[in-house]
Protein backbone atom coordinates (compact mmCIF):
# COMPACT_ATOMS: atom_id res chain seq x y z
CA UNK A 1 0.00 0.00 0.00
CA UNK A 2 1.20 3.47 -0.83
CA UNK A 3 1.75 5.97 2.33
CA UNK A 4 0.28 9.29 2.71
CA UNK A 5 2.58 11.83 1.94
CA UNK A 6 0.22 14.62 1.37
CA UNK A 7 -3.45 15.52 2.85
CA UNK A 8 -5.39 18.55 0.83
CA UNK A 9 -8.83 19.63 1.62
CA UNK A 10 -10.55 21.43 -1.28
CA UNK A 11 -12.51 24.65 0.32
CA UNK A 12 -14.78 24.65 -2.61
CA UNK A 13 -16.06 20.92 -1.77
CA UNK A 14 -15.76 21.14 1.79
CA UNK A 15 -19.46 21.44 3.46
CA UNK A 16 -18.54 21.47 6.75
CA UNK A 17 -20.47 18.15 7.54
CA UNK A 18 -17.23 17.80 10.58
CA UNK A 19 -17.32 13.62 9.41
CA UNK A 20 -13.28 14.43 8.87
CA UNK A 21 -13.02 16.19 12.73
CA UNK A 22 -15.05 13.78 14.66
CA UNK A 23 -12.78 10.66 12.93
CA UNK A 24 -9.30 12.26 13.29
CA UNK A 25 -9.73 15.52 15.31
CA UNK A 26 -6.05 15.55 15.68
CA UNK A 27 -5.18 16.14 11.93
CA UNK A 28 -8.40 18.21 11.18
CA UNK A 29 -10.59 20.71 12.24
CA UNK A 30 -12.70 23.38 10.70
CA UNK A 31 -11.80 27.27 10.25
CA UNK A 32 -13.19 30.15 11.17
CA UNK A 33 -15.70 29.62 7.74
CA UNK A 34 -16.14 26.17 8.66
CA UNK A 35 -13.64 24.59 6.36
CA UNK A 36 -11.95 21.85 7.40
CA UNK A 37 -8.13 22.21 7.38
CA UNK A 38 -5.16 20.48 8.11
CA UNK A 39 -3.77 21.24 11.37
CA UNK A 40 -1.30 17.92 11.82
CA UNK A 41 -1.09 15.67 9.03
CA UNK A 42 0.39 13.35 11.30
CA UNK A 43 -2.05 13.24 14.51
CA UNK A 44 -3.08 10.11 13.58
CA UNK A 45 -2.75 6.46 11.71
CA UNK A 46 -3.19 6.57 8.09
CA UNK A 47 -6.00 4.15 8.29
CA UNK A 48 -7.52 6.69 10.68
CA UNK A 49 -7.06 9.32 8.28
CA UNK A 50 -8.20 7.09 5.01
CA UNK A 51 -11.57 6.79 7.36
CA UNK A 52 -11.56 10.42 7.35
CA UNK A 53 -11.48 10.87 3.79
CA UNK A 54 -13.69 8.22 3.16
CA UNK A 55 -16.46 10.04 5.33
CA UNK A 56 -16.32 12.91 2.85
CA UNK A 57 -19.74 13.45 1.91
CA UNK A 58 -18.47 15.42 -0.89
CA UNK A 59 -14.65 13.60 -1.35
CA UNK A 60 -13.04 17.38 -0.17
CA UNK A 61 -10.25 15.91 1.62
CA UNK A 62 -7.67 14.02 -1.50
CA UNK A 63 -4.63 11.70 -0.09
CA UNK A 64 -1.34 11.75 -2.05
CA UNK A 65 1.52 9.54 -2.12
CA UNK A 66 5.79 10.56 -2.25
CA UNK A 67 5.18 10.46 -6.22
CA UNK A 68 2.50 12.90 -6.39
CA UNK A 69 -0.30 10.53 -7.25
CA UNK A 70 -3.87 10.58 -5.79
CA UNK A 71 -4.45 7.64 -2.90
CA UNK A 72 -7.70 8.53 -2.64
């Protein structure tokens, strides 16, 4: 399996639905406009944060690998 190297939340997707905070509070939480953000992209496993993205409602929050290339 590829590791995370890079976490990006699109502020245009993001809804604010909080699915991301509530699964890995430590790596996101939402802004002052109630956009999630990344705060620590390593305050938690990656499976913790791949159940984070996967809660997306709207698939805001993309995963890259090293190489540049889109996990998920």
């Amino acid at each position: 399996m590829r590791r995370i190297a890079r976490i990006v939340v699109d502020p245009d997707l993001c809804i604010a639905s909080s699915n991301c905070v509530h699964i890995a509070p430590a790596v996101f939480q939402l802004d002052e406009d109630n956009v999630s953000s990344v705060v620590d992209p390593e305050g938690a496993s990656e499976a913790t944060i791949l159940e984070a993205a996967a809660a997306c409602p709207t698939e805001a929050i993309r995963l890259y690998d090293a190489e540049g290339l889109r996990i998920q």
